[in-house]
Protein backbone atom coordinates (compact mmCIF):
# COMPACT_ATOMS: atom_id res chain seq x y z
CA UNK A 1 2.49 -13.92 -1.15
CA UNK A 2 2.55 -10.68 -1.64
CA UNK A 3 2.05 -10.44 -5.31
CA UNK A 4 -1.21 -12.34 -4.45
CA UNK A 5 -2.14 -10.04 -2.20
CA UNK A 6 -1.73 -6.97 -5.07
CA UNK A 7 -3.00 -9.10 -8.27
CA UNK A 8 -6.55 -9.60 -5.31
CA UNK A 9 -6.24 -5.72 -5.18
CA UNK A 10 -6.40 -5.29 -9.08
CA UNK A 11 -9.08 -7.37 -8.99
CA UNK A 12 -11.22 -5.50 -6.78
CA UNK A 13 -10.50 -2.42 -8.45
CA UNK A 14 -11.84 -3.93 -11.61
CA UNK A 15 -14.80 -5.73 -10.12
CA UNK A 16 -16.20 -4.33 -6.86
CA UNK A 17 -14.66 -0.97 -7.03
CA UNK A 18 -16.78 0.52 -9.80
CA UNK A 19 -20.02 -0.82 -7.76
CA UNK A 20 -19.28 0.49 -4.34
CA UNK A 21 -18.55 4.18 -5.91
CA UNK A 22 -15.94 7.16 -5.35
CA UNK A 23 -16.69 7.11 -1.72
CA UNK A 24 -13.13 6.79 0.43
CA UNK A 25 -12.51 9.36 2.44
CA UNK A 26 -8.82 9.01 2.39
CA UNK A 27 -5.86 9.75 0.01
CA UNK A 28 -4.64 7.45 -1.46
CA UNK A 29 -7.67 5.37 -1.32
CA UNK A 30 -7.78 2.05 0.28
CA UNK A 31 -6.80 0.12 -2.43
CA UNK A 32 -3.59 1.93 -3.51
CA UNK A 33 -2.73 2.14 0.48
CA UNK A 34 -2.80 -1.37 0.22
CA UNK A 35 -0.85 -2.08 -3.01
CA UNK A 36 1.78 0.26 -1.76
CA UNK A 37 1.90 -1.11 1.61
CA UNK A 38 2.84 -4.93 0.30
CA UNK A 39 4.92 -3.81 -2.21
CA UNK A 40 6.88 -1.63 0.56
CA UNK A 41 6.53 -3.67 4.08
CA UNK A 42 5.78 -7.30 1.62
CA UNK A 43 2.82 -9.89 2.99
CA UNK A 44 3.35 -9.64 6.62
CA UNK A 45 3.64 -5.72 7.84
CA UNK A 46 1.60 -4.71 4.64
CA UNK A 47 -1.26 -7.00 5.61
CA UNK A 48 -0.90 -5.29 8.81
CA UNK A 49 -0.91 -2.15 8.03
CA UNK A 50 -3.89 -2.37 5.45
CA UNK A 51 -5.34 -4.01 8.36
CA UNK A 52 -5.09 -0.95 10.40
CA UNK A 53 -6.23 1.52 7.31
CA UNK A 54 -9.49 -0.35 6.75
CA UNK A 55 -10.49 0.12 10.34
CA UNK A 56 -10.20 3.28 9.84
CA UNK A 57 -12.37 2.90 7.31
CA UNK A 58 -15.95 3.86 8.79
CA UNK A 59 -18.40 7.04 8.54
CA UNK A 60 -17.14 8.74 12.30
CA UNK A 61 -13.47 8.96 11.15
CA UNK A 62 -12.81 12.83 8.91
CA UNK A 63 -9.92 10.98 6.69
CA UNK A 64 -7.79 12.88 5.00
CA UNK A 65 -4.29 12.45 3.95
CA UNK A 66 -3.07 8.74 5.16
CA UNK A 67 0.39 7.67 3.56
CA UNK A 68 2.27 4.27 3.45
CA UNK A 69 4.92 4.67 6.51
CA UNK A 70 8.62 4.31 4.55
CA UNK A 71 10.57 0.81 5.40
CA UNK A 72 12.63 1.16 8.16
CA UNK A 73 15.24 -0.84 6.32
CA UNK A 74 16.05 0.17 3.15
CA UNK A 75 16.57 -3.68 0.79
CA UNK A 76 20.14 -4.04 0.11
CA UNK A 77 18.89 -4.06 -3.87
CA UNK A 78 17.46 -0.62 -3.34
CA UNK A 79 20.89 0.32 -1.62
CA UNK A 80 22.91 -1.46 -4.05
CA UNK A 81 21.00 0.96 -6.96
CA UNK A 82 21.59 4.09 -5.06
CA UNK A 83 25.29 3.82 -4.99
CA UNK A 84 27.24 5.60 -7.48
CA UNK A 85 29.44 3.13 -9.85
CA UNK A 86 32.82 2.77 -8.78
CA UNK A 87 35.95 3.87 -11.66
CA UNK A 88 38.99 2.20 -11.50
């Protein structure tokens, strides 16, 4: 699901994006929050957490810098990559 969720994000930045302006007050902007979140936290906690960055999202809040919180648990591919290959 989550590949759906980033291939609706492209989409908005192609479509509505370029009508609704250079206007977020947060970096990285909404959009790139989001992709980053679902490709981090996948459908679930991503959704969540874009949940909580677009309520943020309104005149009375001063933005600023808003990052993507890392995954508590790194995937055992990531870990897998990290290790160094074994001689012998």
């Amino acid at each position: 699901m989550s590949w759906l969720a980033i291939r609706l994000i492209h989409f908005y930045r192609l479509v509505a994006s370029p009508w609704v302006g250079n206007q977020c007050r947060f970096y990285p902007t909404c959009s790139h929050y989001s992709e980053q979140a679902f490709e981090t936290h996948g459908f679930c906690k991503g959704g969540y957490l874009t949940l909580l960055r677009l309520i943020k999202c309104h005149p009375w809040h001063p933005g600023g810098l808003d990052y993507v919180p890392p995954a508590a648990h790194p995937s055992k591919t990531s870990a897998a990559e990290s290790k160094p290959p074994q001689q012998g």
